[in-house]
Protein backbone atom coordinates (compact mmCIF):
# COMPACT_ATOMS: atom_id res chain seq x y z
CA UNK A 1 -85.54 14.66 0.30
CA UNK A 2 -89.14 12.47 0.57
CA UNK A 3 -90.39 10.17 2.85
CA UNK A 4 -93.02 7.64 2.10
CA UNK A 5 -94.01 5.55 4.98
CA UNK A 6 -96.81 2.69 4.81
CA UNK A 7 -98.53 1.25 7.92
CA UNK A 8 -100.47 -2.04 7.65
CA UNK A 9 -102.68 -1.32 10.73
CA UNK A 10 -103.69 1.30 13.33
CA UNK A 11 -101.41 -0.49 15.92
CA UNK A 12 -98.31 -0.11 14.31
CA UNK A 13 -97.33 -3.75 14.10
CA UNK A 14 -95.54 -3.44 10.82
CA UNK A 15 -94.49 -0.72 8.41
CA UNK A 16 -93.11 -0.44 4.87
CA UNK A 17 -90.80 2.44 4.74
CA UNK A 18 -89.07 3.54 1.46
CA UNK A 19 -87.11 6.63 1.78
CA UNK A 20 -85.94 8.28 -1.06
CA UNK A 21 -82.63 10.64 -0.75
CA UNK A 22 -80.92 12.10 -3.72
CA UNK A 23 -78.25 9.79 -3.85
CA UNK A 24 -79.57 6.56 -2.69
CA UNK A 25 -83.27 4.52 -2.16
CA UNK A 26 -83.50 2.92 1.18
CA UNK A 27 -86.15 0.10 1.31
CA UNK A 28 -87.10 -1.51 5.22
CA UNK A 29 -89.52 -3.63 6.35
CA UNK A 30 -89.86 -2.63 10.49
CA UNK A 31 -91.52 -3.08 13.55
CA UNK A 32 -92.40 -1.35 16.60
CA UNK A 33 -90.94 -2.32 20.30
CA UNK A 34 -90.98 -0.37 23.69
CA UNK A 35 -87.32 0.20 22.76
CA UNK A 36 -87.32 1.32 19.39
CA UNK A 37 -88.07 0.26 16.06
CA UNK A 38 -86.35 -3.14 15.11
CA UNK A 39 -85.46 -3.64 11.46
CA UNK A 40 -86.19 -6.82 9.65
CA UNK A 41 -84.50 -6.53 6.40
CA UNK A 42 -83.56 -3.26 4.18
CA UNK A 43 -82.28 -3.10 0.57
CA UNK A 44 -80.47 -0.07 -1.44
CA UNK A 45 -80.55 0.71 -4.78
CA UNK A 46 -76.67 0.92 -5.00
CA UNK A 47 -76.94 -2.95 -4.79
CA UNK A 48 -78.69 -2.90 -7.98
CA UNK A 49 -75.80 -2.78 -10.15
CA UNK A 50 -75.07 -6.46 -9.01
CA UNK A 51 -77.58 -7.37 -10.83
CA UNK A 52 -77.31 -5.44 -14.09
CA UNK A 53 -79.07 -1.97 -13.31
CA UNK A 54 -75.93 0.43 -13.93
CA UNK A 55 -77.67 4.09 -14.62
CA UNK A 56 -80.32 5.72 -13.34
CA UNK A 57 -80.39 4.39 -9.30
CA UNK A 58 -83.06 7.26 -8.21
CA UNK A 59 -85.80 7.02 -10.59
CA UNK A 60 -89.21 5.26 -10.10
CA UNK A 61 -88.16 1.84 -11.56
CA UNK A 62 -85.49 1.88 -9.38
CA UNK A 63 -87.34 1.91 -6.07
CA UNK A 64 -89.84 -0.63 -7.88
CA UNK A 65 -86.71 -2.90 -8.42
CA UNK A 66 -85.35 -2.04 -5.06
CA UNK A 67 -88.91 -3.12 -3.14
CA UNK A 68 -88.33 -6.49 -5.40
CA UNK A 69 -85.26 -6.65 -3.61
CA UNK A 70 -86.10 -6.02 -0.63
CA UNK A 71 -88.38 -8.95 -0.72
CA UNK A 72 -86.09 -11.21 -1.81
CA UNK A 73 -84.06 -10.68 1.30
CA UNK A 74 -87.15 -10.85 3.27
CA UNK A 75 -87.85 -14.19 2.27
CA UNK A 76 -84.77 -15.79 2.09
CA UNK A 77 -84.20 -14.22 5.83
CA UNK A 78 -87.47 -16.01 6.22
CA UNK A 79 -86.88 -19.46 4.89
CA UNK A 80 -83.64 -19.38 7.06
CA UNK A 81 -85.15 -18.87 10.10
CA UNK A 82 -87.52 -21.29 9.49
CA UNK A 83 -85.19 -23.85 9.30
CA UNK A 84 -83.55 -23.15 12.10
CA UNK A 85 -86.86 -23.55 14.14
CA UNK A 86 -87.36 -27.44 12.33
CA UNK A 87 -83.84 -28.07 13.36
CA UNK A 88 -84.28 -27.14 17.36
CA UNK A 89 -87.76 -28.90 17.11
């Protein structure tokens, strides 16, 4: 079992976590609080079958198409709350 963890500054204030397990990827994008680490979106590579990936859910083109997903979510999570801030304004 691996662990890759990115950190986009000394402080903490956001980090890119990909975990890889033997089953399963685990993209997050998180962020540090005095009471824990709050998680803004995660994808899995066994949602990639939805989309046409069937075999082969561990490998390195997997986590590439899982970080693609993970994005996705990110920014339509993103775009959603944005529009709920135009609405109350």
């Amino acid at each position: 079992m691996g662990f890759v963890k990115v950190v986009k500054n000394k402080a903490y204030f956001k980090m890119y976590q990909v975990k890889f397990w033997r089953r399963d990827i685990i993209c997050q994008i998180a962020y540090a609080c005095t009471e824990g680490d709050m998680i803004v979106c995660a994808a899995y590579a066994n949602e990639l079958p939805k989309y046409g990936v069937k075999i082969g859910l561990t490998n390195y083109a997997a986590t590439y198409c899982t970080g693609l997903l993970l994005a996705s979510g990110f920014l339509t999570n993103l775009t959603w709350i944005r529009s709920i801030k135009v609405r109350w304004k």
